[in-house]
N, C-alpha and C. Protein backbone atom coordinates (compact mmCIF):
# COMPACT_ATOMS: atom_id res chain seq x y z
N UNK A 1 152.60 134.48 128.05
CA UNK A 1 153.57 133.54 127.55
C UNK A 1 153.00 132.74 126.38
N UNK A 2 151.96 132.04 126.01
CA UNK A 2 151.35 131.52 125.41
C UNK A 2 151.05 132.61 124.22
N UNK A 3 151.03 133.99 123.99
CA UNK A 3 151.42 134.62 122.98
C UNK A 3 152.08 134.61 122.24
N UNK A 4 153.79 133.98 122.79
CA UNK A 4 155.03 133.83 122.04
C UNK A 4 155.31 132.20 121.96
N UNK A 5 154.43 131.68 121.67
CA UNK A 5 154.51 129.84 121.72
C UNK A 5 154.62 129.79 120.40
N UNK A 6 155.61 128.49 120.23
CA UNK A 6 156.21 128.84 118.89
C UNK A 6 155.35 127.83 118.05
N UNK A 7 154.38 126.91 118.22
CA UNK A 7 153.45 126.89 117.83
C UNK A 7 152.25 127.12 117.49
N UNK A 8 151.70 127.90 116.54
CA UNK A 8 150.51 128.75 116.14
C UNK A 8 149.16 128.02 116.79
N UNK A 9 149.23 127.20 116.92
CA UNK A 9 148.28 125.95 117.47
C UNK A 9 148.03 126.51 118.80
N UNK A 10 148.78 126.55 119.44
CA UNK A 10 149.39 126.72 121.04
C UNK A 10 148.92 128.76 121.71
N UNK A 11 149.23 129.26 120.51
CA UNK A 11 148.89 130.55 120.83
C UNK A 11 147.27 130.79 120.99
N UNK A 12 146.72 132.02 121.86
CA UNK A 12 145.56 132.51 122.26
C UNK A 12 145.01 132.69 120.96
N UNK A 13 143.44 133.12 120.29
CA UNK A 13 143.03 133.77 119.56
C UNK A 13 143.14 135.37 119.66
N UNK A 14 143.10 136.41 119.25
CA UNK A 14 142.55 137.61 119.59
C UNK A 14 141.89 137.90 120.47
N UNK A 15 140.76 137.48 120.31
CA UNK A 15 139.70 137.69 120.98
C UNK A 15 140.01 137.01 122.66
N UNK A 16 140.61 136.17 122.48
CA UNK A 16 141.26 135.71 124.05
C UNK A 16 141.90 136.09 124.28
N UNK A 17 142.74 137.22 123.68
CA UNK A 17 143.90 137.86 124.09
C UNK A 17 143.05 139.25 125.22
N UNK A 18 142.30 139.96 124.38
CA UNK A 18 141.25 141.20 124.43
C UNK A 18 140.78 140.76 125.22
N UNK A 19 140.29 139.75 125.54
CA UNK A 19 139.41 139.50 126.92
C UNK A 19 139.86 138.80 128.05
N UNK A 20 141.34 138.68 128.07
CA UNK A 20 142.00 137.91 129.32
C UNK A 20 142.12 139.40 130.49
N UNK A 21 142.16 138.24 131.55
CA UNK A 21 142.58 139.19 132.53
C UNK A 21 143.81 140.44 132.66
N UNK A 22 144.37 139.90 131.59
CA UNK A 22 145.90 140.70 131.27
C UNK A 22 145.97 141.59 130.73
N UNK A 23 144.79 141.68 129.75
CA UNK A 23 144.76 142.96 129.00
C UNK A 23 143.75 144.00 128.99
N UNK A 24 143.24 143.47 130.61
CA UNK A 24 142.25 144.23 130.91
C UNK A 24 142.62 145.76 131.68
N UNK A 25 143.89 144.41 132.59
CA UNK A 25 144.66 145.21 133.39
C UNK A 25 145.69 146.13 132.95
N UNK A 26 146.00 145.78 131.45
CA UNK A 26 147.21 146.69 130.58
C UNK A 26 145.92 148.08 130.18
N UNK A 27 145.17 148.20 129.93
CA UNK A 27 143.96 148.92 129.66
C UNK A 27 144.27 150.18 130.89
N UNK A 28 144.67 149.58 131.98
CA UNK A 28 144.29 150.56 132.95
C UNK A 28 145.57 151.21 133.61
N UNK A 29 147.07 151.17 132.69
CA UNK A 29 147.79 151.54 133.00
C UNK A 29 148.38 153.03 132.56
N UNK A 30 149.20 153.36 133.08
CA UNK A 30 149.57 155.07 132.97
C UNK A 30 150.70 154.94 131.73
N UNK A 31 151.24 155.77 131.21
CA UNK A 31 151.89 155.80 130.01
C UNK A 31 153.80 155.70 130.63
N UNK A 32 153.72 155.52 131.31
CA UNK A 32 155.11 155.40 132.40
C UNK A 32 154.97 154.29 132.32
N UNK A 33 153.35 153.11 132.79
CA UNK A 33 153.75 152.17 132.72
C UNK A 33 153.86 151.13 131.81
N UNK A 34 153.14 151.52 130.43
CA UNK A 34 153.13 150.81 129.69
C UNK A 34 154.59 150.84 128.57
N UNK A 35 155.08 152.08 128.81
CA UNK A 35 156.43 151.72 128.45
C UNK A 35 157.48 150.80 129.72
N UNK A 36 157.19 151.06 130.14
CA UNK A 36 158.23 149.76 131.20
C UNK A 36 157.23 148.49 130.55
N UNK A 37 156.59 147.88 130.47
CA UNK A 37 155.89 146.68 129.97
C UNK A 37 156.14 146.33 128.53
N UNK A 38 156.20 147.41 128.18
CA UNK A 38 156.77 147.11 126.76
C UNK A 38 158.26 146.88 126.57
N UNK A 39 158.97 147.56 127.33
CA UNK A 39 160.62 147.06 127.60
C UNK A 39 160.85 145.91 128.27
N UNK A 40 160.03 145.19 128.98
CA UNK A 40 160.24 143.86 129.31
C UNK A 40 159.58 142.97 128.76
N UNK A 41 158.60 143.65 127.52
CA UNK A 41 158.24 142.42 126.85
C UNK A 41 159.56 141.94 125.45
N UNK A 42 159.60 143.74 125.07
CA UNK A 42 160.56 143.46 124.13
C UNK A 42 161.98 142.35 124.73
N UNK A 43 162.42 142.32 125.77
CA UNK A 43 163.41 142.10 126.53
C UNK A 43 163.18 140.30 126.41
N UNK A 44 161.87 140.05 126.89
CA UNK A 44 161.63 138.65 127.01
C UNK A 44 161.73 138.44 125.24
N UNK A 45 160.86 138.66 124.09
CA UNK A 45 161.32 138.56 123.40
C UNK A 45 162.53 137.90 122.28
N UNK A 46 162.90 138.97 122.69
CA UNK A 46 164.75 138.71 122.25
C UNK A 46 165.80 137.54 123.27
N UNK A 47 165.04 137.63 124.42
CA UNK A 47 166.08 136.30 124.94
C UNK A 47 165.27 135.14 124.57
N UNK A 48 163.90 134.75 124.16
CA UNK A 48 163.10 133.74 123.84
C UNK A 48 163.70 133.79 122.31
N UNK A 49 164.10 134.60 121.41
CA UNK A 49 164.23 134.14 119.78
C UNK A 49 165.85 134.21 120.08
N UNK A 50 166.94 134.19 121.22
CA UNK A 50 168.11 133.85 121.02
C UNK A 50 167.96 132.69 121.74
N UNK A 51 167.16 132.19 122.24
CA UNK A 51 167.45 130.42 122.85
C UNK A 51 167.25 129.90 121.71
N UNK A 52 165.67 129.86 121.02
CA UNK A 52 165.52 129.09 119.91
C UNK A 52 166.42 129.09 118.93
N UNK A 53 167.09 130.61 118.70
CA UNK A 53 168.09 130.47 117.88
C UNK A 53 169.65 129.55 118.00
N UNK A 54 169.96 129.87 119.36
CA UNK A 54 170.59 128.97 119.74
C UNK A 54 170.66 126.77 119.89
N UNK A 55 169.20 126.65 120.25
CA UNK A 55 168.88 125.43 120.12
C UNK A 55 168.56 124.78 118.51
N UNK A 56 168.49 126.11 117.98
CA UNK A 56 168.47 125.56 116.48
C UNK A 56 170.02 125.30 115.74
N UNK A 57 170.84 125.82 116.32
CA UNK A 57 172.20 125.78 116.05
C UNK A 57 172.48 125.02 116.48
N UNK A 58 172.62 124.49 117.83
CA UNK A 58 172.47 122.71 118.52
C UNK A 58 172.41 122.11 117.92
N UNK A 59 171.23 121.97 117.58
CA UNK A 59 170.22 120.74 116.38
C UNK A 59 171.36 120.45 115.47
N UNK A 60 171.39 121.73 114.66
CA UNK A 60 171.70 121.39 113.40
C UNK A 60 173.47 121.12 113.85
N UNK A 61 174.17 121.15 114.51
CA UNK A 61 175.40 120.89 114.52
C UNK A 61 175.52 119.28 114.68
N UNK A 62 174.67 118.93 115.94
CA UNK A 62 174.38 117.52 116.06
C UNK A 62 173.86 116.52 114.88
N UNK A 63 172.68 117.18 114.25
CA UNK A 63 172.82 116.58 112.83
C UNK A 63 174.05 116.39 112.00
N UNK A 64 174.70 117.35 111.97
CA UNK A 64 175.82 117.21 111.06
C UNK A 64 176.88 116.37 111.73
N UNK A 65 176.83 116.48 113.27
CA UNK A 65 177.94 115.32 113.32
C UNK A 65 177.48 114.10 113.43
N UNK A 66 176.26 114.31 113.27
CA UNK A 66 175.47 112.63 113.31
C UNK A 66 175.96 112.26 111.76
N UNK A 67 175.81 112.87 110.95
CA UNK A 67 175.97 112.75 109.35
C UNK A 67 177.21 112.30 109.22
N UNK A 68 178.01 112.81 109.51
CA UNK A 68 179.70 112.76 109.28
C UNK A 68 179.69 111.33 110.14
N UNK A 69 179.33 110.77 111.21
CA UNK A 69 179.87 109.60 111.88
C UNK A 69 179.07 108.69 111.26
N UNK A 70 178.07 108.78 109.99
CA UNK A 70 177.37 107.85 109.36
C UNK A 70 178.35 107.39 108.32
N UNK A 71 178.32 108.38 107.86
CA UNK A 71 179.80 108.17 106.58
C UNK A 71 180.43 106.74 106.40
């Protein structure tokens, strides 16, 4: 999870990526399973960049009706 943190700050290095327990264990999987892992990463993904996308549309609507009731 900390891979897809939308602050660069916040994300692993490489080298902590390569040496976590997670990708030690992706190392030792069968080719059946690393496509299922890859379909639920892609999966998480795309619902993590349609929230943000969504909460960015929030934002900015609320700005604008913050703007308009400044008027």
């Amino acid at each position: 999870m900390r891979m897809v943190a939308f602050e660069p700050k916040k994300r692993p290095t490489i080298e902590e990526i390569l040496n976590s327990e997670w990708m030690q264990e992706i190392n030792n999987l069968n080719e059946a399973q690393l496509n299922a892992l890859e379909n639920e990463i892609r999966q998480e993904l795309h619902f993590r960049t349609w929230q943000l996308m969504r909460e960015f549309v929030q934002n900015n609507d609320n700005q604008q009706h913050d703007y308009k009731s400044n008027k």
